[in-house]
Protein backbone atom coordinates (compact mmCIF):
# COMPACT_ATOMS: atom_id res chain seq x y z
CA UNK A 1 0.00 0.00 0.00
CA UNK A 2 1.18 3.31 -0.83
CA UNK A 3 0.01 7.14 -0.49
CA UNK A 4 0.55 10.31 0.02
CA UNK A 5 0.10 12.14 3.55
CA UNK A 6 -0.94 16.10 3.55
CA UNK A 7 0.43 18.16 5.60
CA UNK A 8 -2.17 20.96 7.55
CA UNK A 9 -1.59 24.48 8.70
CA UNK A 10 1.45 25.10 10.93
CA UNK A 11 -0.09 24.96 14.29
CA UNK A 12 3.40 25.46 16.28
CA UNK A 13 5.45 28.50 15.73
CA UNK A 14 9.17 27.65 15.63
CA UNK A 15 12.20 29.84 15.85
CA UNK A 16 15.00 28.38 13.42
CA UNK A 17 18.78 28.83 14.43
CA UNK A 18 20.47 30.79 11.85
CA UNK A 19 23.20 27.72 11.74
CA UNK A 20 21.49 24.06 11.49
CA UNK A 21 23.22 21.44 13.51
CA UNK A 22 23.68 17.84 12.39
CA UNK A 23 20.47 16.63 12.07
CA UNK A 24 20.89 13.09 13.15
CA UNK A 25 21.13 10.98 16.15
CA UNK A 26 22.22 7.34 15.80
CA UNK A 27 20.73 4.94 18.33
CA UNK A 28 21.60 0.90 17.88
CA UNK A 29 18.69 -1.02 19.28
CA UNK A 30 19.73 -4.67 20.58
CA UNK A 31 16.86 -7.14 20.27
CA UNK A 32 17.34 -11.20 20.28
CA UNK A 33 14.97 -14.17 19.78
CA UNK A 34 15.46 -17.54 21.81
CA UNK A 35 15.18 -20.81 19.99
CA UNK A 36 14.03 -23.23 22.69
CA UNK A 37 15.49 -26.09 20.11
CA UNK A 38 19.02 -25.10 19.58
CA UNK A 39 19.07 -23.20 23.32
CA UNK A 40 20.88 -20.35 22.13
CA UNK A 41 19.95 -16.48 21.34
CA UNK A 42 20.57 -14.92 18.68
CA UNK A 43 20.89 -11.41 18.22
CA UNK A 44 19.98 -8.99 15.75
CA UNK A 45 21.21 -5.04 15.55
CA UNK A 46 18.86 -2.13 13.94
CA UNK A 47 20.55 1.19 13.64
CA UNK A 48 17.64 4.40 14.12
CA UNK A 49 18.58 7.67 13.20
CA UNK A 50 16.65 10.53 14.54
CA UNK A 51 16.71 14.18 14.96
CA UNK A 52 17.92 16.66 17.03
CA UNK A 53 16.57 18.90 19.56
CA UNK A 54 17.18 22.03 18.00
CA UNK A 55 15.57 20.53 14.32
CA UNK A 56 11.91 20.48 14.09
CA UNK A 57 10.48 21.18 10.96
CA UNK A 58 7.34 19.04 11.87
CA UNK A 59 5.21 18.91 14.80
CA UNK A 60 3.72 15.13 15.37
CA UNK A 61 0.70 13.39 17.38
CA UNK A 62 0.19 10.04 17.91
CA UNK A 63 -2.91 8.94 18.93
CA UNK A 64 -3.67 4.69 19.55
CA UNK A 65 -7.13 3.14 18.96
CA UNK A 66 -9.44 0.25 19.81
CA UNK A 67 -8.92 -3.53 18.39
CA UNK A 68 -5.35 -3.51 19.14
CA UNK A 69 -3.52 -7.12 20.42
CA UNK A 70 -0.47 -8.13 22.73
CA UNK A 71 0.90 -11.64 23.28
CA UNK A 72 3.45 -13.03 25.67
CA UNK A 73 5.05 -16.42 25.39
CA UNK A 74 2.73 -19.50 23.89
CA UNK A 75 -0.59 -17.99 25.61
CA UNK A 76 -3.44 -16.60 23.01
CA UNK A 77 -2.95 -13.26 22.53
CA UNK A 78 -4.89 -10.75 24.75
CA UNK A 79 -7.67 -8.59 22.93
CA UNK A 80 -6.65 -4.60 24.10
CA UNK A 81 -8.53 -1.27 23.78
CA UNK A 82 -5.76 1.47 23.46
CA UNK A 83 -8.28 4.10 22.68
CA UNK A 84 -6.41 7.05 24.72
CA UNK A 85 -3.50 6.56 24.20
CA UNK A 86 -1.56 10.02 22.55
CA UNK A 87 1.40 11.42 22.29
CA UNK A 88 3.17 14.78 20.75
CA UNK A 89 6.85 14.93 19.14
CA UNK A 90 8.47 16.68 16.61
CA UNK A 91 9.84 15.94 13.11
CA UNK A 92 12.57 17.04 10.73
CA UNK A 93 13.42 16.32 7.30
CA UNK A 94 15.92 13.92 5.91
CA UNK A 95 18.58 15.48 3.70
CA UNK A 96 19.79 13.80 1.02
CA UNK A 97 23.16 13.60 2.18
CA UNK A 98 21.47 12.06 5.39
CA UNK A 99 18.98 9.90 3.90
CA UNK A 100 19.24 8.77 -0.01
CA UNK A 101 15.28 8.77 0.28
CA UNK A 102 14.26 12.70 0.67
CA UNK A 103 10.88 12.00 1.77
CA UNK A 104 11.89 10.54 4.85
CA UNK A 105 10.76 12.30 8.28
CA UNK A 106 12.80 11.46 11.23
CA UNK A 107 10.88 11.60 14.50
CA UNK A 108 10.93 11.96 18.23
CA UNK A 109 8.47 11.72 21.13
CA UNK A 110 8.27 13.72 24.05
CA UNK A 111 8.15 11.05 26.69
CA UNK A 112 5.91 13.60 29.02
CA UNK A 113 3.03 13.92 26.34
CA UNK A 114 3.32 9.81 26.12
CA UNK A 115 0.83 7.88 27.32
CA UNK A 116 -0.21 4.14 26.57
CA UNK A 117 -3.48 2.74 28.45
CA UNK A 118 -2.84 -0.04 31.02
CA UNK A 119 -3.86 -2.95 30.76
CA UNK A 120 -7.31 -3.60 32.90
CA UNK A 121 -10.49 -5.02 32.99
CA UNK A 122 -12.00 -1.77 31.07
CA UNK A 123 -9.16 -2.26 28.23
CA UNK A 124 -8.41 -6.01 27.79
CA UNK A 125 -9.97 -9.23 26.85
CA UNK A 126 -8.48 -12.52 27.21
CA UNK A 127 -9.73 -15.76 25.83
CA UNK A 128 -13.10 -13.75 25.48
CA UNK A 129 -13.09 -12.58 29.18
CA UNK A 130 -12.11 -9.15 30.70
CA UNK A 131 -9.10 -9.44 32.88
CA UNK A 132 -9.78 -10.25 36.45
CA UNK A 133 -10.09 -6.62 38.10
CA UNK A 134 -7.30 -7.23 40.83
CA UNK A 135 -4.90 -7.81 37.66
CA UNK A 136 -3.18 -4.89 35.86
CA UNK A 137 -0.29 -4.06 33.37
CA UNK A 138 0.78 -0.45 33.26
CA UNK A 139 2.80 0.08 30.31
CA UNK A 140 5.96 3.22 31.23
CA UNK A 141 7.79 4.24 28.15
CA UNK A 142 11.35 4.75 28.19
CA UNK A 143 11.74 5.66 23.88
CA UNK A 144 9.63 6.31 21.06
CA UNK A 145 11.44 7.49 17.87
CA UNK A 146 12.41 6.61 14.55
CA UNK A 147 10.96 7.46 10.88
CA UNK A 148 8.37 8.12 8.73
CA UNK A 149 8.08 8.28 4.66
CA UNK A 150 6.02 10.97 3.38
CA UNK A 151 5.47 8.92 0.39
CA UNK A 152 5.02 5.43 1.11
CA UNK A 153 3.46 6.00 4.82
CA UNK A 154 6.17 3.34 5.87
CA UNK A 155 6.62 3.94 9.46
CA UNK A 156 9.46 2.72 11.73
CA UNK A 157 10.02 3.52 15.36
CA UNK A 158 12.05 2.22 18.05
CA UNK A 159 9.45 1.71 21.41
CA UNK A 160 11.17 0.92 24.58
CA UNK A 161 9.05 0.05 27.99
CA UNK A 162 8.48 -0.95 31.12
CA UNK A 163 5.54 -3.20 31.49
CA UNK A 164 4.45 -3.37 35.06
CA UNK A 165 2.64 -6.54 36.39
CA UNK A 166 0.40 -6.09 39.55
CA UNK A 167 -2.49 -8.04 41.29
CA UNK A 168 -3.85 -5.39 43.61
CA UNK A 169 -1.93 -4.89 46.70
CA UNK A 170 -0.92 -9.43 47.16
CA UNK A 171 2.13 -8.99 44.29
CA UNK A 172 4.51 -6.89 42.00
CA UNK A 173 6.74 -8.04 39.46
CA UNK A 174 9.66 -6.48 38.99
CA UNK A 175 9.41 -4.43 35.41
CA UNK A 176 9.95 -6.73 32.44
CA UNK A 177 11.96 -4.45 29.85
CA UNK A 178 10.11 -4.57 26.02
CA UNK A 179 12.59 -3.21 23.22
CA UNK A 180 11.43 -3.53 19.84
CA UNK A 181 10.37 -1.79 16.63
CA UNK A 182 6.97 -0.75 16.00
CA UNK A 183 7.08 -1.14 12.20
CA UNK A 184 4.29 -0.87 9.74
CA UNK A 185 6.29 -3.82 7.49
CA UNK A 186 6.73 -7.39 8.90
CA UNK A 187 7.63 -8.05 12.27
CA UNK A 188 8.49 -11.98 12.78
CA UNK A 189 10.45 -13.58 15.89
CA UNK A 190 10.96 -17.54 16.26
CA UNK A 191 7.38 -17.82 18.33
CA UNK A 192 5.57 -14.24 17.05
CA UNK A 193 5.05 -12.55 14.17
CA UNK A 194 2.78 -10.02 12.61
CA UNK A 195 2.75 -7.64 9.90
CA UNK A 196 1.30 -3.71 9.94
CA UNK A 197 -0.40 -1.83 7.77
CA UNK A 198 1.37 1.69 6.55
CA UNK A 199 -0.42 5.15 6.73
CA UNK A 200 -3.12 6.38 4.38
CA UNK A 201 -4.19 9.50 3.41
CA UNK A 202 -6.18 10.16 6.94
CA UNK A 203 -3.07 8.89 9.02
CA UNK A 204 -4.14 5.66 10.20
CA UNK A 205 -1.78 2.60 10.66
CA UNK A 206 -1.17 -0.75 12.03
CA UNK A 207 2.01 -1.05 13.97
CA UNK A 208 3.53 -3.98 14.80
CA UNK A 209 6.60 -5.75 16.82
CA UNK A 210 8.36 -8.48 18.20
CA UNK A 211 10.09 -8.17 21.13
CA UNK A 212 12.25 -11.10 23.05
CA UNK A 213 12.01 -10.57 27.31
CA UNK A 214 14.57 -11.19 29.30
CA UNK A 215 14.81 -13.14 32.57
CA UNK A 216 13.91 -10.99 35.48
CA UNK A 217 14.54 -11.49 39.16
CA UNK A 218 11.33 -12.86 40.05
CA UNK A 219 10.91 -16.67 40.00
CA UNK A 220 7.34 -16.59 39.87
CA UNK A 221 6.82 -14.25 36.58
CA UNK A 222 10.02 -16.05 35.13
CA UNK A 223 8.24 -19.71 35.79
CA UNK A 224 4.52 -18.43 34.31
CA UNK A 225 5.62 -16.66 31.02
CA UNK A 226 8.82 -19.11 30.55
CA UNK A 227 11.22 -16.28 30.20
CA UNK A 228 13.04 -15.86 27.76
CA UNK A 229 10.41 -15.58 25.49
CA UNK A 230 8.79 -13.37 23.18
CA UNK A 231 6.31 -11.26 23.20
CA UNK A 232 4.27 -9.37 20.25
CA UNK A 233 2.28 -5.78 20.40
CA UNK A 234 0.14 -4.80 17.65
CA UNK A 235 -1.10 -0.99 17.90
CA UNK A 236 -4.15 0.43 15.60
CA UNK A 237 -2.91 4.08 15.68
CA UNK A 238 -3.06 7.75 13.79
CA UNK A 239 -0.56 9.89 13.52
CA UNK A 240 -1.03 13.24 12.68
CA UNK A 241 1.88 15.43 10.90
CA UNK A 242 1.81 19.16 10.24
CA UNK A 243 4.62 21.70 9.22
CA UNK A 244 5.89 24.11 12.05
CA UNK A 245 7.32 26.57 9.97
């Protein structure tokens, strides 16, 4: 799929430094899958540029929406309604020297603006049945960043979190870390896989990613969700992209 995205109005008022600075930031995301039949992990290195603080040509907002999914380990996936969810960043433009493809955006989040709904009775469904209402996953993100093509609508960021287990007041997991990349493309692991769907001309889009979870220092959550293992999130989202000059 392929198309065009519009850009409205500018809506923030920016102040340009006579001299640009470099542009890009260059963050190496580590992510591995375990292979329970060879009992080894292999590991897999995706380079994410990004842009700096004092370059934003675009303001951003990211907004997340109903009939989303996340799965852990071997259990069905959990049915989750991220409508709420939002966050604001800012863009600037690939150069050519930076980017061979010009109509690349490179993107950051403000990681005060972001917010990602827990995970609840109100907002999740498993096996056809809200969660218990003692049980809950809060979701604290630690990065959210990467690119998006103005032409295609491909869409590529690098999501770090904390995802924090709790049943009421009884237990608390220590966090389990989730590193991945949300990608509207393919996202496929040894266990998970799914595959997004790119922006159209409103901004919608299906992210996706596969993400392996380390071992934690908690024998209980490392016994019930067989850690290592992976785990997949799939995100119906819009994201919103207007000029700020």
């Amino acid at each position: 799929m392929s198309s065009k995205i519009n850009f409205s109005s500018p809506q923030i008022p920016c102040k340009f430094h006579t001299k640009k600075p470099n542009l890009l930031k260059r963050n190496t995301i580590i992510t591995s899958s375990f292979s329970s039949s060879e009992k080894q992990q292999k590991t897999l290195s995706t380079t994410i540029e990004t842009p700096s603080n004092d370059n934003k040509d675009y303001s951003i907002n990211f907004k997340t929406k109903s009939a989303c999914k996340l799965g852990i380990s071997r259990y069905p996936d959990f049915e989750y309604d991220a409508e709420g969810g939002i966050g604001n960043g800012f863009g600037a433009k690939a150069t050519q020297t930076q980017n061979q493809n010009s109509n690349e955006i490179l993107v950051s989040f403000d990681l005060e603006t972001l917010y990602i709904p827990s995970l609840t009775s109100s907002t999740t469904k498993f096996l056809g049945l809200s969660l218990p209402p003692f049980l809950r996953i809060d979701i604290v993100p630690e990065a959210f960043q990467g690119s998006i093509n103005q032409e295609s609508g491909k869409v590529d960021l690098e999501f770090k979190a904390k995802f924090l287990f709790s049943a009421g007041r009884i237990y608390k997991a220590p966090p389990l870390i989730v590193k991945t990349v949300l990608t509207s493309e393919e996202s496929k692991g040894t266990m998970k896989s799914g595959r997004g769907m790119r922006l159209d001309e409103e901004g919608k889009c299906r992210l996706v990613g596969v993400a392996t979870i380390d071992p934690i220092n908690d024998f209980i959550m490392n016994s019930f969700l067989g850690l290592p293992t992976e785990c997949l999130a799939e995100l119906n989202a819009v994201i919103s992209i207007s000029s700020a000059s």
